[in-house]
Protein backbone atom coordinates (compact mmCIF):
# COMPACT_ATOMS: atom_id res chain seq x y z
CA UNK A 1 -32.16 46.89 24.52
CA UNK A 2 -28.55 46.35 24.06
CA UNK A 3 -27.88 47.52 20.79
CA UNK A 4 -25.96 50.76 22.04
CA UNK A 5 -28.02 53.13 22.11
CA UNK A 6 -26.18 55.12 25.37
CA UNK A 7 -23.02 54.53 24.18
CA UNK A 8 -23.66 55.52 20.70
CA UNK A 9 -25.61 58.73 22.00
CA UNK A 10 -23.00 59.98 23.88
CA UNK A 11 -20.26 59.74 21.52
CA UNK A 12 -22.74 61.23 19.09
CA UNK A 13 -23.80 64.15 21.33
CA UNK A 14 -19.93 64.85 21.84
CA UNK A 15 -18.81 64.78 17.69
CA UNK A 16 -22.67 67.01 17.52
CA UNK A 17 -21.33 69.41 20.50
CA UNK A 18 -24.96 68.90 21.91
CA UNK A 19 -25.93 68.18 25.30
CA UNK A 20 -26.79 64.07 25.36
CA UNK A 21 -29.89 62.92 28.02
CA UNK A 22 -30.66 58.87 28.56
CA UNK A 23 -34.27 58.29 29.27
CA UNK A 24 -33.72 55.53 31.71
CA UNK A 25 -31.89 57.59 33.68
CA UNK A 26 -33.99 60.88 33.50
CA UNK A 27 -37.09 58.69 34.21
CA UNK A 28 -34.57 57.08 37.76
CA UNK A 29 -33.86 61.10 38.66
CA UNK A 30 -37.87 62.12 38.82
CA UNK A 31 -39.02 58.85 40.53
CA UNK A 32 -35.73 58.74 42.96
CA UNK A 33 -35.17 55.23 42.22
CA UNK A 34 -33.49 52.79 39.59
CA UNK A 35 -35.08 51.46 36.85
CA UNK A 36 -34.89 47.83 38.48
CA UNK A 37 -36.38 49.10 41.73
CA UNK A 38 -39.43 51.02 39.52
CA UNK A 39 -40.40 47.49 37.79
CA UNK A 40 -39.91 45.88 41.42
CA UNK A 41 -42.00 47.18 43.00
CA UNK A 42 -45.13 48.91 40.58
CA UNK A 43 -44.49 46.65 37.51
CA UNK A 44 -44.32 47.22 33.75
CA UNK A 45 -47.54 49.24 33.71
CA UNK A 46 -46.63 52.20 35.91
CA UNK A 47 -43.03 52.07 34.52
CA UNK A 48 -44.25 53.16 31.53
CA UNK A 49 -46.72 55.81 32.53
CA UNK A 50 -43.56 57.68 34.20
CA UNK A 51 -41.04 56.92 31.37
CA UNK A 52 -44.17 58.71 28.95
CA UNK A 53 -44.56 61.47 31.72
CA UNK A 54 -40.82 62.06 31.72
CA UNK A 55 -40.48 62.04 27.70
CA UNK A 56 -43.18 64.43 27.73
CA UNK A 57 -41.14 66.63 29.69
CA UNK A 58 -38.38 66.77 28.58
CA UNK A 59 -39.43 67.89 25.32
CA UNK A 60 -41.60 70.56 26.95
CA UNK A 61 -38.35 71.55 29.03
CA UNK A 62 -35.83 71.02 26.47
CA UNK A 63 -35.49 73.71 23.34
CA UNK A 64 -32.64 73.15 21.49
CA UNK A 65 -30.66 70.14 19.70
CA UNK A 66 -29.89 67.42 22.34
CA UNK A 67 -29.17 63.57 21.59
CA UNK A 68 -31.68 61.76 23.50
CA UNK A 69 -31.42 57.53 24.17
CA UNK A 70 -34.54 55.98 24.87
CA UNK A 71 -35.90 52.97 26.58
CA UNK A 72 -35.76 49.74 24.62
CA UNK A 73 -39.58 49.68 24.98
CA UNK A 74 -40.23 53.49 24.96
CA UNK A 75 -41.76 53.38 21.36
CA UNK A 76 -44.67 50.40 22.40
CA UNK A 77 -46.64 53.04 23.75
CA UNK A 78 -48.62 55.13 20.97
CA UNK A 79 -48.20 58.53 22.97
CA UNK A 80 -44.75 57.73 23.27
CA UNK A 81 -43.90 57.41 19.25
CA UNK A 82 -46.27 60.21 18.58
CA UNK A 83 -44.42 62.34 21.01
CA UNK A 84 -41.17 61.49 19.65
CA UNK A 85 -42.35 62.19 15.88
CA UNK A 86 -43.65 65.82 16.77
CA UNK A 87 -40.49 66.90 18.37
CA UNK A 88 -37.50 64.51 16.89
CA UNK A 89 -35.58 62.78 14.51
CA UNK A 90 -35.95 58.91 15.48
CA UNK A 91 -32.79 56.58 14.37
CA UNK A 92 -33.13 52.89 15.11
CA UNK A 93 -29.91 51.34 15.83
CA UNK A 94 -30.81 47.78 14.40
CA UNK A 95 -29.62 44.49 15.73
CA UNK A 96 -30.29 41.01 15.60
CA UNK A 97 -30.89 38.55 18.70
CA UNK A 98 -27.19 37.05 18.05
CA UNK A 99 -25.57 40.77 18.45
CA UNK A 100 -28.13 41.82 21.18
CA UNK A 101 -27.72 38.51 22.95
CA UNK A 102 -23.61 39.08 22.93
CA UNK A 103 -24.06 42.84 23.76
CA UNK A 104 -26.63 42.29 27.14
CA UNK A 105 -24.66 39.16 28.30
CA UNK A 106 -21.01 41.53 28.17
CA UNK A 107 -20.05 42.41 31.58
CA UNK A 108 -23.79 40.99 32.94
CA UNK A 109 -25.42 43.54 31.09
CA UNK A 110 -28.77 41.39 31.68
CA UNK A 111 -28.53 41.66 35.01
CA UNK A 112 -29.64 45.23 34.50
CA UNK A 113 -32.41 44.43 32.63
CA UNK A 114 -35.74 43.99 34.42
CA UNK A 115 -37.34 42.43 31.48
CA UNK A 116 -34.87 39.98 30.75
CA UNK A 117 -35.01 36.28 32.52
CA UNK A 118 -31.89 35.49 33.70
CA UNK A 119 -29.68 32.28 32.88
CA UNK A 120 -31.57 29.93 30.42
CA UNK A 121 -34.42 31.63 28.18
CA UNK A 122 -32.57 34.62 27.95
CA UNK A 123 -31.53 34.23 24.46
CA UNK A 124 -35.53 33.42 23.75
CA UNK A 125 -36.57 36.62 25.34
CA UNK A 126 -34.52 38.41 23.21
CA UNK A 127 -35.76 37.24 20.33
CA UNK A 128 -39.54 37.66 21.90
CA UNK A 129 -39.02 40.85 22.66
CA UNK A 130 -37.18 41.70 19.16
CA UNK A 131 -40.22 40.17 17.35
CA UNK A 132 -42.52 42.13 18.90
CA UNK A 133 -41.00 45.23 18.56
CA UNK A 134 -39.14 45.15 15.44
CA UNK A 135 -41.88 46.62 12.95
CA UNK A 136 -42.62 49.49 15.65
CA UNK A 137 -39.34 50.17 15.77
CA UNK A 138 -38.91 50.49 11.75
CA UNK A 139 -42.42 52.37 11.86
CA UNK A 140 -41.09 54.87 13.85
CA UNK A 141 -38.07 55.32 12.70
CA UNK A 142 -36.85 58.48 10.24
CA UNK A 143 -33.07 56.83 10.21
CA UNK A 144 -32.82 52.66 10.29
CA UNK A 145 -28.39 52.14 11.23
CA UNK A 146 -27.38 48.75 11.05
CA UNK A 147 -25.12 48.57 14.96
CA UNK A 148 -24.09 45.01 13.91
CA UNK A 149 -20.76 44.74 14.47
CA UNK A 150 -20.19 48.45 14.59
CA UNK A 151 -18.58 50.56 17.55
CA UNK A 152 -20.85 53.32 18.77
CA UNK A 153 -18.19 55.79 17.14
CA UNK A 154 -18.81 53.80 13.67
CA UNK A 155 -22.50 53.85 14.37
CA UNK A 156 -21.96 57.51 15.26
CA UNK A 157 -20.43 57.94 11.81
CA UNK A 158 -23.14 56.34 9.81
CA UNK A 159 -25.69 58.82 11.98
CA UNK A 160 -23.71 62.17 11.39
CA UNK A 161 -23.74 61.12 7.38
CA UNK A 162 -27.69 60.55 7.14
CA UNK A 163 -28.39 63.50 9.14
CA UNK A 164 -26.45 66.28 7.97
């Protein structure tokens, strides 16, 4: 969450000439709702069974090379990483909790973000959520990209290099 993972896709997708798909908003498009509405009103729980629905989708639906950004949390769920290592290349765009914490709280990024608190503690739920998910993220990963103080073009860059 917040270490560029849109941004960096779509710049990516466009230097690639592939077609570029955001989870988060694939997974808003089937339920007909925002991701902030979804955790609302069904919580975490059934967030996540769609967002694993929709990922299974779209690599049934999808042949060909495509640049797909996931949910921060899309790789806690065991289907979800399995899914992902049977039909991708996974690159981790690695941050810390002072780059994320400067990246979500840009333009009230947060704000956006249903599992962020809001105003004080939300430095400390980055770093909760960072510790908890750092060694899935490297476990999943076939590409680790340090995004610290990169532009999603730069990031793009360093992607494009270990790739090809």
């Amino acid at each position: 969450m917040g270490s560029g993972k849109t941004s960096t896709g779509k710049v990516l997708a466009e230097r690639l000439g592939w077609p570029f798909a955001d989870l988060d908003e694939l997974v808003a498009e089937v339920a007909g709702k925002s991701v902030p509405e979804i955790f609302e009103e069904s919580g975490e729980k059934a967030f996540r069974a769609l967002e694993l629905s929709t990922l299974q989708l779209y690599f049934s639906s999808y042949f060909g090379d495509s640049v797909l950004a996931l949910g921060g949390g899309t790789l806690t769920l065991p289907e979800a990483r399995e899914l992902v290592r049977q039909n991708c290349k996974c690159i981790y765009l690695k941050a810390g909790a002072d780059a994320l914490f400067k990246n979500l709280t840009w333009e009230g990024e947060a704000g956006k973000r249903p599992l962020l608190r809001q105003g004080e503690g939300l430095r400390e739920r980055i770093e909760e959520l960072l510790a908890a998910r750092a060694a899935t993220y490297e476990e999943a990963a076939d590409v680790t990209v340090n995004a610290e103080h990169l532009t999603p073009e730069q990031i793009a860059d360093e992607i494009i290099k270990t790739i090809i």
